[in-house]
PDB file of N, CA and C in Angstrom:
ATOM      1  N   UNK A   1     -48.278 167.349 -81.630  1.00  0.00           N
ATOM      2  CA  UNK A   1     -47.664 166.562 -80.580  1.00  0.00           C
ATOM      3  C   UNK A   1     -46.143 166.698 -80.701  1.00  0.00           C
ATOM      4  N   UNK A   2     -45.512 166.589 -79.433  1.00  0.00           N
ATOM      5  CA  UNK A   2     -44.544 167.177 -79.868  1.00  0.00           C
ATOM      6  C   UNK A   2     -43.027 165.811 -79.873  1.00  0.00           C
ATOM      7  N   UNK A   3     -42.326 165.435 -79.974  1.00  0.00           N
ATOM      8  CA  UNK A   3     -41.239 164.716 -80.152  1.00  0.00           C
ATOM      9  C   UNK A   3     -41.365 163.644 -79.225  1.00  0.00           C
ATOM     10  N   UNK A   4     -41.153 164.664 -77.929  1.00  0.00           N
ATOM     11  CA  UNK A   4     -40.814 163.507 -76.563  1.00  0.00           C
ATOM     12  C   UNK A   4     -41.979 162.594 -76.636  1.00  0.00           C
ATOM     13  N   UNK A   5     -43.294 163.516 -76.819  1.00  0.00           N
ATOM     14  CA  UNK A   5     -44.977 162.889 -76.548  1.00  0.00           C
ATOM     15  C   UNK A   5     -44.898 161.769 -77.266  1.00  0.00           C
ATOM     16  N   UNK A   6     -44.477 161.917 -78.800  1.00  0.00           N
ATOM     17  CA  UNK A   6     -44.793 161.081 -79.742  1.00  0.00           C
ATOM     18  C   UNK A   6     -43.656 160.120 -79.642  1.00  0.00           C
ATOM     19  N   UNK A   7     -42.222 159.875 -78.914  1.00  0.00           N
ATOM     20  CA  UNK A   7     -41.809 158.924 -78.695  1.00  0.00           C
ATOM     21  C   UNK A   7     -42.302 158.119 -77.251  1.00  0.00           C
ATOM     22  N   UNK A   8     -42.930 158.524 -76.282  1.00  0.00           N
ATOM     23  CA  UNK A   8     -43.398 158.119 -75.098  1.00  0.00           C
ATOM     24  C   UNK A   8     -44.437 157.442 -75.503  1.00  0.00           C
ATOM     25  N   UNK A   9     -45.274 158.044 -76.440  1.00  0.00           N
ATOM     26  CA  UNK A   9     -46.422 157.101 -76.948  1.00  0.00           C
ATOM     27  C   UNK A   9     -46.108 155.586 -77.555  1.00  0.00           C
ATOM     28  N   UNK A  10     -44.977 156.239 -78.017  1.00  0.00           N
ATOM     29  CA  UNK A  10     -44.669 154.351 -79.658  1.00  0.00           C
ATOM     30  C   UNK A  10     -43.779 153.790 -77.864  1.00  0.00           C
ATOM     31  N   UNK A  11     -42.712 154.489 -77.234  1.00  0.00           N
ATOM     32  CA  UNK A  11     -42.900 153.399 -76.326  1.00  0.00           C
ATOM     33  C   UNK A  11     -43.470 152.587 -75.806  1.00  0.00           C
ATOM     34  N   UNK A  12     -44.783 153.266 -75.190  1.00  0.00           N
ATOM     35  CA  UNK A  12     -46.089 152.316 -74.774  1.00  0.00           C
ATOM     36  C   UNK A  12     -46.426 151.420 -75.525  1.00  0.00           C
ATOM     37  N   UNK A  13     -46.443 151.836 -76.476  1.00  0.00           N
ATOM     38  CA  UNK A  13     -46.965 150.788 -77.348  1.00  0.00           C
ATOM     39  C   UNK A  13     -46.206 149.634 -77.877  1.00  0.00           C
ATOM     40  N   UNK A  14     -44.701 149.641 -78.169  1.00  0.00           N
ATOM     41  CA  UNK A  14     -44.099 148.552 -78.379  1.00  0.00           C
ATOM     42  C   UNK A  14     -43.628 147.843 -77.182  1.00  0.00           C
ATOM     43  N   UNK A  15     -43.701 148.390 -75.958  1.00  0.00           N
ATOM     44  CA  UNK A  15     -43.532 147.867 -74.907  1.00  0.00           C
ATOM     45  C   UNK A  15     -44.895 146.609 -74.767  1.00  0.00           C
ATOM     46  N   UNK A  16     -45.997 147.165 -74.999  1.00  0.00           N
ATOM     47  CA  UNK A  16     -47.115 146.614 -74.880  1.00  0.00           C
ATOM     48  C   UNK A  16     -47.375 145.610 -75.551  1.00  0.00           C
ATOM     49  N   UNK A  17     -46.890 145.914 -76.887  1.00  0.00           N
ATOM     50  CA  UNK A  17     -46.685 145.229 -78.429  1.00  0.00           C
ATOM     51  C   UNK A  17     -45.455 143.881 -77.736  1.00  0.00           C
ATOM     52  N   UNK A  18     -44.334 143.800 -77.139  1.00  0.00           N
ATOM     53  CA  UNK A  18     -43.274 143.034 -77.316  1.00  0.00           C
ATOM     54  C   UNK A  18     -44.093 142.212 -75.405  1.00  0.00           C
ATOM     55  N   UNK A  19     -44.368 142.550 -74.704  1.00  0.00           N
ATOM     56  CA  UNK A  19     -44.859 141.902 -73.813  1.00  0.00           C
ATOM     57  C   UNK A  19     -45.976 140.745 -74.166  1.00  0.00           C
ATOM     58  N   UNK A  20     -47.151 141.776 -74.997  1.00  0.00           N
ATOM     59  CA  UNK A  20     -47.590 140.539 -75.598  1.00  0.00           C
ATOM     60  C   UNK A  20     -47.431 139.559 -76.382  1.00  0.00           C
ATOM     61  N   UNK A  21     -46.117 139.634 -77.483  1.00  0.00           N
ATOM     62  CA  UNK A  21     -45.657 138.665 -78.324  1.00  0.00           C
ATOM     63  C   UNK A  21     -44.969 138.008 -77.113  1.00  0.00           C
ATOM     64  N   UNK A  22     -44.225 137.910 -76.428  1.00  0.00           N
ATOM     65  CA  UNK A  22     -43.331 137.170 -75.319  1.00  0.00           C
ATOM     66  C   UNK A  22     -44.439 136.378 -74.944  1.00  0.00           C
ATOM     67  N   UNK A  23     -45.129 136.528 -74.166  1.00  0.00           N
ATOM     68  CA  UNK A  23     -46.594 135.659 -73.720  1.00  0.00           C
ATOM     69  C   UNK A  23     -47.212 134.307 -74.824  1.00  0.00           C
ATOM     70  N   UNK A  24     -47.444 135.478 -75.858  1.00  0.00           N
ATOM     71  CA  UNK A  24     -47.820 134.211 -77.169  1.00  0.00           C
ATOM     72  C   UNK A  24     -46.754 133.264 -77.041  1.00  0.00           C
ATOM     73  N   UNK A  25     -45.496 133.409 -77.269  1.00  0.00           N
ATOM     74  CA  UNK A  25     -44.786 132.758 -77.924  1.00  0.00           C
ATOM     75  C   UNK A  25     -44.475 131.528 -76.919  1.00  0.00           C
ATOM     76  N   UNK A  26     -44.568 132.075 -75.335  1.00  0.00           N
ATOM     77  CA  UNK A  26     -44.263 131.113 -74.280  1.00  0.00           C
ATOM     78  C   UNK A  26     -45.765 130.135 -74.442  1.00  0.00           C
ATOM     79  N   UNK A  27     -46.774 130.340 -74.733  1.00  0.00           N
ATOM     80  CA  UNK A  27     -47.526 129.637 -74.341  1.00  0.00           C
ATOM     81  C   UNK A  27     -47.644 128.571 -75.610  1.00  0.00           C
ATOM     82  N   UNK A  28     -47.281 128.868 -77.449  1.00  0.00           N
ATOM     83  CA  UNK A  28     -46.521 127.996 -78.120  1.00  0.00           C
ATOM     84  C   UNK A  28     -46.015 126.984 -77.765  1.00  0.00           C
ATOM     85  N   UNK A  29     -44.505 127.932 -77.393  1.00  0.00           N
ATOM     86  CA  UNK A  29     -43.779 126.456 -76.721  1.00  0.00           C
ATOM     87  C   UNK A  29     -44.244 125.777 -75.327  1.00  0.00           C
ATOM     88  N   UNK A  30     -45.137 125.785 -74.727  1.00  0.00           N
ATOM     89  CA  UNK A  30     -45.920 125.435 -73.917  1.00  0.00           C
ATOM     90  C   UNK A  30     -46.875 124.689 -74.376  1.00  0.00           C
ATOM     91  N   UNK A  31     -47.461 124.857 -75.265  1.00  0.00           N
ATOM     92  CA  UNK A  31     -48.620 124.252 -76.251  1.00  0.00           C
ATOM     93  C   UNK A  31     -47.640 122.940 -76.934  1.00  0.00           C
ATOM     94  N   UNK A  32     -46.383 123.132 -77.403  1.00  0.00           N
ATOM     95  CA  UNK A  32     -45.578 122.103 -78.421  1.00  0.00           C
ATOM     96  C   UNK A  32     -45.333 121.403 -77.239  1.00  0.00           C
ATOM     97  N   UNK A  33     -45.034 121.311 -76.013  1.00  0.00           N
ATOM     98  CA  UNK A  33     -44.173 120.376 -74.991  1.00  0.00           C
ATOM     99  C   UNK A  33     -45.809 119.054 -74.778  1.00  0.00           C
ATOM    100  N   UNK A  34     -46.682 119.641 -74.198  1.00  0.00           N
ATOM    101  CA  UNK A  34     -47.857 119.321 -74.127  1.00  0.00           C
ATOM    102  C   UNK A  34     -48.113 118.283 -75.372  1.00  0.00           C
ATOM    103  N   UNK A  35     -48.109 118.943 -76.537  1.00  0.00           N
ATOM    104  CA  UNK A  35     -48.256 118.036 -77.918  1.00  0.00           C
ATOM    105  C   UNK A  35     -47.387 117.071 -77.728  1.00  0.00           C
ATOM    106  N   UNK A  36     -46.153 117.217 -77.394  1.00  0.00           N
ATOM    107  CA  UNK A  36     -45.179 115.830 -77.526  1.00  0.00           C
ATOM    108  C   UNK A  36     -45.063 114.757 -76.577  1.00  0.00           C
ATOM    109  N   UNK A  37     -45.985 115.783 -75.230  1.00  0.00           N
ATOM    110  CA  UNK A  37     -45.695 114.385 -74.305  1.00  0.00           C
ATOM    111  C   UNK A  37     -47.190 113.426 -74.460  1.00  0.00           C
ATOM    112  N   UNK A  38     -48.517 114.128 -75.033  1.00  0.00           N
ATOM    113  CA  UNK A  38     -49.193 113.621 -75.881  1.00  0.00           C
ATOM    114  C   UNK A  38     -48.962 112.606 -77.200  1.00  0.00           C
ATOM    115  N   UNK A  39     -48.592 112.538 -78.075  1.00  0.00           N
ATOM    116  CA  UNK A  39     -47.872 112.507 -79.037  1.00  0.00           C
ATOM    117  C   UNK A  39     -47.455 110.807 -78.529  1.00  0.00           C
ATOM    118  N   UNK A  40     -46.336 111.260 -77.998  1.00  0.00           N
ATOM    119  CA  UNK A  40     -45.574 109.880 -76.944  1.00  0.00           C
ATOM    120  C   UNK A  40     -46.529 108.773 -75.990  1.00  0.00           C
ATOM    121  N   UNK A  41     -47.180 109.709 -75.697  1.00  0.00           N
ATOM    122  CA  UNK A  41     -48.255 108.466 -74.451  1.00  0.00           C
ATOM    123  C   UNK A  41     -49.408 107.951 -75.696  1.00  0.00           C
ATOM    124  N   UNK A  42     -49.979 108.664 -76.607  1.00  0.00           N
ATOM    125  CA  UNK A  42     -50.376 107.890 -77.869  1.00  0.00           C
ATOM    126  C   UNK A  42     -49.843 106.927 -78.191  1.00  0.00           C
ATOM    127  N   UNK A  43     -48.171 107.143 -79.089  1.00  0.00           N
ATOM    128  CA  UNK A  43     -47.981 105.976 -79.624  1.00  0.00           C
ATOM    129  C   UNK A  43     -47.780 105.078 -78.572  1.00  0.00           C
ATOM    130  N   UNK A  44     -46.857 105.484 -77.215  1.00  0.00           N
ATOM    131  CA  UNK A  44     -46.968 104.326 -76.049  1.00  0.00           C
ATOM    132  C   UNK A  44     -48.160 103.171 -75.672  1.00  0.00           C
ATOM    133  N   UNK A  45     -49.249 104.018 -76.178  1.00  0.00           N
ATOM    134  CA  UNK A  45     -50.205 103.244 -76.233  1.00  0.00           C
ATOM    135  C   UNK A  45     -51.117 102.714 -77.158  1.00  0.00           C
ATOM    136  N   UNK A  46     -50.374 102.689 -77.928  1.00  0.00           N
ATOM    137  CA  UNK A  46     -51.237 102.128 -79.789  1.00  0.00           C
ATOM    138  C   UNK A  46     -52.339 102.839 -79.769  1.00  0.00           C
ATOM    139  N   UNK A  47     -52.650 103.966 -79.961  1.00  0.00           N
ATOM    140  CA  UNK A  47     -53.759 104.358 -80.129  1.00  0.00           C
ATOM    141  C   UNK A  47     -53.852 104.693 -81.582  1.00  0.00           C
ATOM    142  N   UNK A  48     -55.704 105.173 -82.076  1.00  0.00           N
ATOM    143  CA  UNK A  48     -55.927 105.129 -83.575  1.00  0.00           C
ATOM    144  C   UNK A  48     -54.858 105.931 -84.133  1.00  0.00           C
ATOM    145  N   UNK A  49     -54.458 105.057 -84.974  1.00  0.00           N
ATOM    146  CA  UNK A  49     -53.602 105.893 -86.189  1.00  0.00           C
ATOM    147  C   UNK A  49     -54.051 107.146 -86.469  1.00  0.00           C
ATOM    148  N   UNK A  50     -55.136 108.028 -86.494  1.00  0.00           N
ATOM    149  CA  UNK A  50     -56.175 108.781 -86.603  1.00  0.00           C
ATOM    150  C   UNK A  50     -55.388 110.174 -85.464  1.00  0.00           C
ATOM    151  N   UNK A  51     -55.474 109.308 -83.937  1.00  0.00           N
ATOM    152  CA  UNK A  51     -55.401 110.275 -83.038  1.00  0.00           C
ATOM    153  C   UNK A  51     -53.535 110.515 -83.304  1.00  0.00           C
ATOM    154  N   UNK A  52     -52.849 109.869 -83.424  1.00  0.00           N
ATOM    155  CA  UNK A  52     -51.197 110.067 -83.628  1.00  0.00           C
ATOM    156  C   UNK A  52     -51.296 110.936 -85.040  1.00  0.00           C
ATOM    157  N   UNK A  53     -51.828 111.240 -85.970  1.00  0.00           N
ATOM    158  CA  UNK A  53     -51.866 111.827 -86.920  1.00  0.00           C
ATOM    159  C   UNK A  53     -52.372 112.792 -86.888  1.00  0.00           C
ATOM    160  N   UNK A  54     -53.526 113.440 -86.086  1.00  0.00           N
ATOM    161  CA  UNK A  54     -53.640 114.669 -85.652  1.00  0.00           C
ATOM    162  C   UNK A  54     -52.494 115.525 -84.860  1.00  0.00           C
ATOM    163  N   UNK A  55     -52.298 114.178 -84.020  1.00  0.00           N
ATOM    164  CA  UNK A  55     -51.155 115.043 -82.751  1.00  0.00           C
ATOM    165  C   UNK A  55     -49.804 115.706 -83.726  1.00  0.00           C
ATOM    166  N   UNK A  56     -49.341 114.565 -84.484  1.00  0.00           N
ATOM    167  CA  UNK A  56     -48.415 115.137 -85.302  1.00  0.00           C
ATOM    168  C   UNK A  56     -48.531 116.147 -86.115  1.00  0.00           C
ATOM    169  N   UNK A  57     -49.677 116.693 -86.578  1.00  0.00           N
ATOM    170  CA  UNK A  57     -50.502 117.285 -87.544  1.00  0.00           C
ATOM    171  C   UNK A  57     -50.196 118.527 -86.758  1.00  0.00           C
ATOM    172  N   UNK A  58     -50.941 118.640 -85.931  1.00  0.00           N
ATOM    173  CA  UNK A  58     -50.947 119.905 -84.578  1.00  0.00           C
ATOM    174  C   UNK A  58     -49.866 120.602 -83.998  1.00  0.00           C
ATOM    175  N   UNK A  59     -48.766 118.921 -83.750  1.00  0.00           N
ATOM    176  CA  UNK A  59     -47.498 119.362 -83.283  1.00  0.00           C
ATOM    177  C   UNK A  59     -46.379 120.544 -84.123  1.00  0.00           C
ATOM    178  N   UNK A  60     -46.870 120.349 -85.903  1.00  0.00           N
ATOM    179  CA  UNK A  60     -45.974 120.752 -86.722  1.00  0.00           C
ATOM    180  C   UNK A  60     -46.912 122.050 -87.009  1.00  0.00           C
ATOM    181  N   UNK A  61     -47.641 122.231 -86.800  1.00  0.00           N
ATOM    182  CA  UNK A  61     -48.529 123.420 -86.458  1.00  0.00           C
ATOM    183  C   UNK A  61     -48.068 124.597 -85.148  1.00  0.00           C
ATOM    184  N   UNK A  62     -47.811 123.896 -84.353  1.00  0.00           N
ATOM    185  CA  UNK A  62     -47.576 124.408 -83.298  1.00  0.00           C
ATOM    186  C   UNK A  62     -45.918 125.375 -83.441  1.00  0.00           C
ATOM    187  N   UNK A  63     -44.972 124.118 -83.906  1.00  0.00           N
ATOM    188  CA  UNK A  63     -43.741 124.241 -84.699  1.00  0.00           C
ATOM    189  C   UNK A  63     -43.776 125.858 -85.529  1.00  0.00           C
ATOM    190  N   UNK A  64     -44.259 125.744 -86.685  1.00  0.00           N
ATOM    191  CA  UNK A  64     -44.627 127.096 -87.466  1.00  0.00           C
ATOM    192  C   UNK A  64     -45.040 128.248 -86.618  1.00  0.00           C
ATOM    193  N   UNK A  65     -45.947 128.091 -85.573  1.00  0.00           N
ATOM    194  CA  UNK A  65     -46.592 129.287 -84.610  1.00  0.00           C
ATOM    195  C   UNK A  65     -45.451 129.698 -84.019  1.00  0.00           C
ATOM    196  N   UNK A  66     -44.391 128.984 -83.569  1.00  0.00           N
ATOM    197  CA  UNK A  66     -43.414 129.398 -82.590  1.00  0.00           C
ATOM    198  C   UNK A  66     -42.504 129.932 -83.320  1.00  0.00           C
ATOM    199  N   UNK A  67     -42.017 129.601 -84.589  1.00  0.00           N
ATOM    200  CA  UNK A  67     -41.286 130.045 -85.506  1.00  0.00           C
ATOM    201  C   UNK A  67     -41.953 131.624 -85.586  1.00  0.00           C
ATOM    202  N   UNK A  68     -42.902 131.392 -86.135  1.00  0.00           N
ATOM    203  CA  UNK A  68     -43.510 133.273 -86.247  1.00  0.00           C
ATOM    204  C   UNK A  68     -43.191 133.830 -85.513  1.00  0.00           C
ATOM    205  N   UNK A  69     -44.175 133.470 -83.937  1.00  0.00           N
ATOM    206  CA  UNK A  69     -43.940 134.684 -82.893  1.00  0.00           C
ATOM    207  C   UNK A  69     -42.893 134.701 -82.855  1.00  0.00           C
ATOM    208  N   UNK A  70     -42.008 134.042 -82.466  1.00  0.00           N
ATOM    209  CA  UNK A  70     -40.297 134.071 -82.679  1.00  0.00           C
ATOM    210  C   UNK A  70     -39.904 135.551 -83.338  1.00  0.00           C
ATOM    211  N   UNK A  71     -40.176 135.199 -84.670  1.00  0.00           N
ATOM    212  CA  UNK A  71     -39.545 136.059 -85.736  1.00  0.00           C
ATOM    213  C   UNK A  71     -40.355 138.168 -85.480  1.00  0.00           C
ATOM    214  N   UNK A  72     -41.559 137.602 -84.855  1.00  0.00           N
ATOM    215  CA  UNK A  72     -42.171 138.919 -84.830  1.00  0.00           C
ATOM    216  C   UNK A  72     -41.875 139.575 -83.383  1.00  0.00           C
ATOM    217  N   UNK A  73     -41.187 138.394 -82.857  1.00  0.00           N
ATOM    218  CA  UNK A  73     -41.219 139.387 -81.540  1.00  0.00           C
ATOM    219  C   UNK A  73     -39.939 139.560 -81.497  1.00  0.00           C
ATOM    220  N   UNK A  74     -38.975 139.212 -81.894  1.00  0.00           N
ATOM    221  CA  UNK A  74     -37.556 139.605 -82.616  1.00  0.00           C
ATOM    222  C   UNK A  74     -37.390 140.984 -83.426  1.00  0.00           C
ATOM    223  N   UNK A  75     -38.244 141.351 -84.161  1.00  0.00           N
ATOM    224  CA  UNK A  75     -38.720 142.752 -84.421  1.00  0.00           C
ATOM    225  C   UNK A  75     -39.086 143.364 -83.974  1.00  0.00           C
ATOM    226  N   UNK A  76     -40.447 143.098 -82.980  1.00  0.00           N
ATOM    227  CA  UNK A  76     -40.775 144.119 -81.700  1.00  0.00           C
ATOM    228  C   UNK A  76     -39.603 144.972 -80.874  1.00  0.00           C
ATOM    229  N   UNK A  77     -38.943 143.405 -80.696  1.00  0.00           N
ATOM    230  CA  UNK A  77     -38.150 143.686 -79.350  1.00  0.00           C
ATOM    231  C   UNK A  77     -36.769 145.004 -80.320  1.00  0.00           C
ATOM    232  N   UNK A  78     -36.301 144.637 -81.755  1.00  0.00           N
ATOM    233  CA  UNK A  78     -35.547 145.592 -81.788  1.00  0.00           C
ATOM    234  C   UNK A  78     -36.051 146.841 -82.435  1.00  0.00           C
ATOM    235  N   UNK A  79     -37.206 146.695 -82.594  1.00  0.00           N
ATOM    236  CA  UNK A  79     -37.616 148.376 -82.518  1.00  0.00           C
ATOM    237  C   UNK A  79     -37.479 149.338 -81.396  1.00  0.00           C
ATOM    238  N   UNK A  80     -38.066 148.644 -80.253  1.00  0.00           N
ATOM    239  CA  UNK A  80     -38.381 149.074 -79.029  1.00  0.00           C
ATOM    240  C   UNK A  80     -36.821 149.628 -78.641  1.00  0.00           C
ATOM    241  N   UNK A  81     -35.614 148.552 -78.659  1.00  0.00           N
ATOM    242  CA  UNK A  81     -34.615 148.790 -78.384  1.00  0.00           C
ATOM    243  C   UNK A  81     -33.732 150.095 -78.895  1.00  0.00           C
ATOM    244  N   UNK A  82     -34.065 150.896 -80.500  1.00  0.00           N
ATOM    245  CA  UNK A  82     -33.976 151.646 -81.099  1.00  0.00           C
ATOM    246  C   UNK A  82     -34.721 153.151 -80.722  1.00  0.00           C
ATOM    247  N   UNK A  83     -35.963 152.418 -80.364  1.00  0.00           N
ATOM    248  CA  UNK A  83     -36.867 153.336 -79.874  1.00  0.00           C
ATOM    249  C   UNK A  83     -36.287 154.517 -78.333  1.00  0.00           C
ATOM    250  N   UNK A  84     -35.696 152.935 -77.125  1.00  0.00           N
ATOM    251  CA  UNK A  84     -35.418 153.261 -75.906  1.00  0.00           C
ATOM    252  C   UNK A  84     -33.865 154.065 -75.874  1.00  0.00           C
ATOM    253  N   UNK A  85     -33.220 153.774 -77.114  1.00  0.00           N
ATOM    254  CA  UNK A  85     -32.217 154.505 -77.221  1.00  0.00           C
ATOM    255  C   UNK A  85     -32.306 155.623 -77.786  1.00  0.00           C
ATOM    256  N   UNK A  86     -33.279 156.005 -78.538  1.00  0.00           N
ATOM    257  CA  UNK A  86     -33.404 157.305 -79.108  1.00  0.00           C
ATOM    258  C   UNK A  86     -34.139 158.719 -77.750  1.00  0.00           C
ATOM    259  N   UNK A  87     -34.346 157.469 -77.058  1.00  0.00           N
ATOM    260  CA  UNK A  87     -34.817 158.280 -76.058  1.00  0.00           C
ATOM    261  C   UNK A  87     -34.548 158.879 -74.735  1.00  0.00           C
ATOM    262  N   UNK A  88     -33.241 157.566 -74.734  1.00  0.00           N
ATOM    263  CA  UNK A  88     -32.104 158.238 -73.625  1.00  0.00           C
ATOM    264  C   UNK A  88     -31.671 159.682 -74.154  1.00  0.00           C
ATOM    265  N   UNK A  89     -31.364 159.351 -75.531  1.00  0.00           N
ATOM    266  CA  UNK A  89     -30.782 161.091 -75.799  1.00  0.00           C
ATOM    267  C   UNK A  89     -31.632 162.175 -75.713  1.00  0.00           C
ATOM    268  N   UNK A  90     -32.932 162.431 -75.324  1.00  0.00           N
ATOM    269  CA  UNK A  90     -34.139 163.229 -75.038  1.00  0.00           C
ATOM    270  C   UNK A  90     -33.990 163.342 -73.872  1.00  0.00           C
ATOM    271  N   UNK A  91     -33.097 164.885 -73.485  1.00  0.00           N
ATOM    272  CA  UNK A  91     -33.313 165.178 -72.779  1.00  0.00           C
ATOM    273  C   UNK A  91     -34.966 165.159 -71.493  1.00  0.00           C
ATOM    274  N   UNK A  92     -35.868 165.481 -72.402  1.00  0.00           N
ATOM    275  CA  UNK A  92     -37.400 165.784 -71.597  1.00  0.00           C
ATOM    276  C   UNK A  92     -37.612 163.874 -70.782  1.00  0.00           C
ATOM    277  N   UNK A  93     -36.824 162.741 -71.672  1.00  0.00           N
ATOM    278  CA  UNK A  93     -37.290 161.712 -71.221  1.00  0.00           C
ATOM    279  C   UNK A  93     -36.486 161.091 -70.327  1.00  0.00           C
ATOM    280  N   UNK A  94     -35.158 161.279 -69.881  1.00  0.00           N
ATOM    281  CA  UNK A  94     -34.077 160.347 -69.371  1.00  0.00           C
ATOM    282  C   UNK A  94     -35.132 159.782 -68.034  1.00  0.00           C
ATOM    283  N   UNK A  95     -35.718 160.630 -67.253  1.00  0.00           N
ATOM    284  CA  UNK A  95     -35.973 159.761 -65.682  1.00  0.00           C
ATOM    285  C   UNK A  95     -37.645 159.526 -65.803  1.00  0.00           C
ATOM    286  N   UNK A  96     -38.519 159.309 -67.568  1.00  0.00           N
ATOM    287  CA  UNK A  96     -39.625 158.828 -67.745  1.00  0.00           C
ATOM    288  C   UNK A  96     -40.005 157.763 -67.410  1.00  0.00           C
ATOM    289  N   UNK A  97     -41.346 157.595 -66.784  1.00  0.00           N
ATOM    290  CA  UNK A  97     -42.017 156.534 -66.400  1.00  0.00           C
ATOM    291  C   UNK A  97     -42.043 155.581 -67.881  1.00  0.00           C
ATOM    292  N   UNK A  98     -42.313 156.219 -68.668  1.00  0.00           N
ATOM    293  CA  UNK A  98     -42.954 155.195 -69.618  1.00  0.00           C
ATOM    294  C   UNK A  98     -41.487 154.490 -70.603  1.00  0.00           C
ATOM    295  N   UNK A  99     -39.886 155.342 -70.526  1.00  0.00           N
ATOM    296  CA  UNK A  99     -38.982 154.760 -70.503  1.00  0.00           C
ATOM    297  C   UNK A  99     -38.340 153.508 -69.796  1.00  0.00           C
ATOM    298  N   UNK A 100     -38.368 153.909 -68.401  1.00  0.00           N
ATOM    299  CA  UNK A 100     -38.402 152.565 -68.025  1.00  0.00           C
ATOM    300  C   UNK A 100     -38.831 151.616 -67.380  1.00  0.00           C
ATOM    301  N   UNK A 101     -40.774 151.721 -68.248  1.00  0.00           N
ATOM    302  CA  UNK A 101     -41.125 150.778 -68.089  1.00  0.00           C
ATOM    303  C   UNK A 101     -40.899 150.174 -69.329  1.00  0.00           C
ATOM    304  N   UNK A 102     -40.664 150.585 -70.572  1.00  0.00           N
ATOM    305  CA  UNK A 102     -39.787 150.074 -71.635  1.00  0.00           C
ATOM    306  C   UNK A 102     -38.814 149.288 -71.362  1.00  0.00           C
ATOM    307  N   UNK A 103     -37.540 149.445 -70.625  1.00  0.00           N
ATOM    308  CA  UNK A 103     -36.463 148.724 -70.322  1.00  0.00           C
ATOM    309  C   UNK A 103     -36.591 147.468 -69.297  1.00  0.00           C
ATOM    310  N   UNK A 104     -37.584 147.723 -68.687  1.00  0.00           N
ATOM    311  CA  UNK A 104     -38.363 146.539 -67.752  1.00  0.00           C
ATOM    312  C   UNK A 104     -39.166 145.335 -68.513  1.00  0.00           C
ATOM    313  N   UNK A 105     -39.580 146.055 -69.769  1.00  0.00           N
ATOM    314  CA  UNK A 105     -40.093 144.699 -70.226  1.00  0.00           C
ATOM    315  C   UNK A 105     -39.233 144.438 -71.698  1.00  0.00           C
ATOM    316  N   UNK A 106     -37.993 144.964 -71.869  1.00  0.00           N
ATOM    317  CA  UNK A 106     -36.951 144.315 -72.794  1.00  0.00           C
ATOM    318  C   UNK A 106     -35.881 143.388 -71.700  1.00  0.00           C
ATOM    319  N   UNK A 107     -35.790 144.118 -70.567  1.00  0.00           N
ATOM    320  CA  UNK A 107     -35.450 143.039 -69.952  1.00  0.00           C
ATOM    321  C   UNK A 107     -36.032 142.037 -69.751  1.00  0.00           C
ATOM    322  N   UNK A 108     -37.616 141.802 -69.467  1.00  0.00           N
ATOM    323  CA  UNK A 108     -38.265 140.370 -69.120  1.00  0.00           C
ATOM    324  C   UNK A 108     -38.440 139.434 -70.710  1.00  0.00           C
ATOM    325  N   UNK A 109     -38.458 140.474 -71.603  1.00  0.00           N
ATOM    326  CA  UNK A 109     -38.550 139.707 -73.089  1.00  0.00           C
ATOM    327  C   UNK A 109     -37.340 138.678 -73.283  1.00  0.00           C
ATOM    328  N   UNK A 110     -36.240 139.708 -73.587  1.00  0.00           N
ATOM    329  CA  UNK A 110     -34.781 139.539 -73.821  1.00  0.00           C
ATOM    330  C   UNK A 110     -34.219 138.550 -72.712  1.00  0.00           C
ATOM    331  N   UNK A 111     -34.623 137.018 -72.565  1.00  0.00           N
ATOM    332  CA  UNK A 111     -34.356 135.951 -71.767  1.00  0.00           C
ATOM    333  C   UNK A 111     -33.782 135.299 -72.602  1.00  0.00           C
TER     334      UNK A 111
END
């Protein structure tokens, strides 16, 4: 396989790779907002000590998950970025489909 092939390929793939960490990570912090306004209408409403101790339990759970994807899609994203620059200088790739659909989803990541 030859250079361009084998960088067009790891494009796809960290493109694919950093789209899906972006997703996880939104639905995290989507998952933590949910926990807290839970969380709040619990104690608002004296409920079992039991159910506020899960929520909190979950919430700081949730906390750690977002921290990860965070951290892993922070790596995705600057591989890819290393990747998309090594590939501007390839000649065979400058006006590739699979380049920039790379730069299309470092732009939608990179918010």
């Amino acid at each position: 396989m030859s250079d361009a092939a084998t960088l067009r390929k790891q494009l796809k793939i960290k493109s694919g790779s950093a789209k899906r960490l972006y997703k996880e990570h939104r639905l995290y912090q989507k998952e933590e907002e949910d926990l807290k306004r839970k969380l709040d209408q619990y104690v608002a409403d004296n409920a079992e000590e039991w159910d506020i101790k899960n929520t909190r339990r979950m919430l700081e759970e949730s906390g750690k998950m977002i921290t990860d994807s965070a951290s892993r899609l922070g790596a995705v994203v600057q591989e890819l970025r290393e990747l998309v620059l090594a590939a501007e200088q390839d000649p065979e790739l400058t006006q590739d489909e699979e380049l920039m659909k790379a730069k299309e989803a470092l732009e939608e990541v990179s918010v």
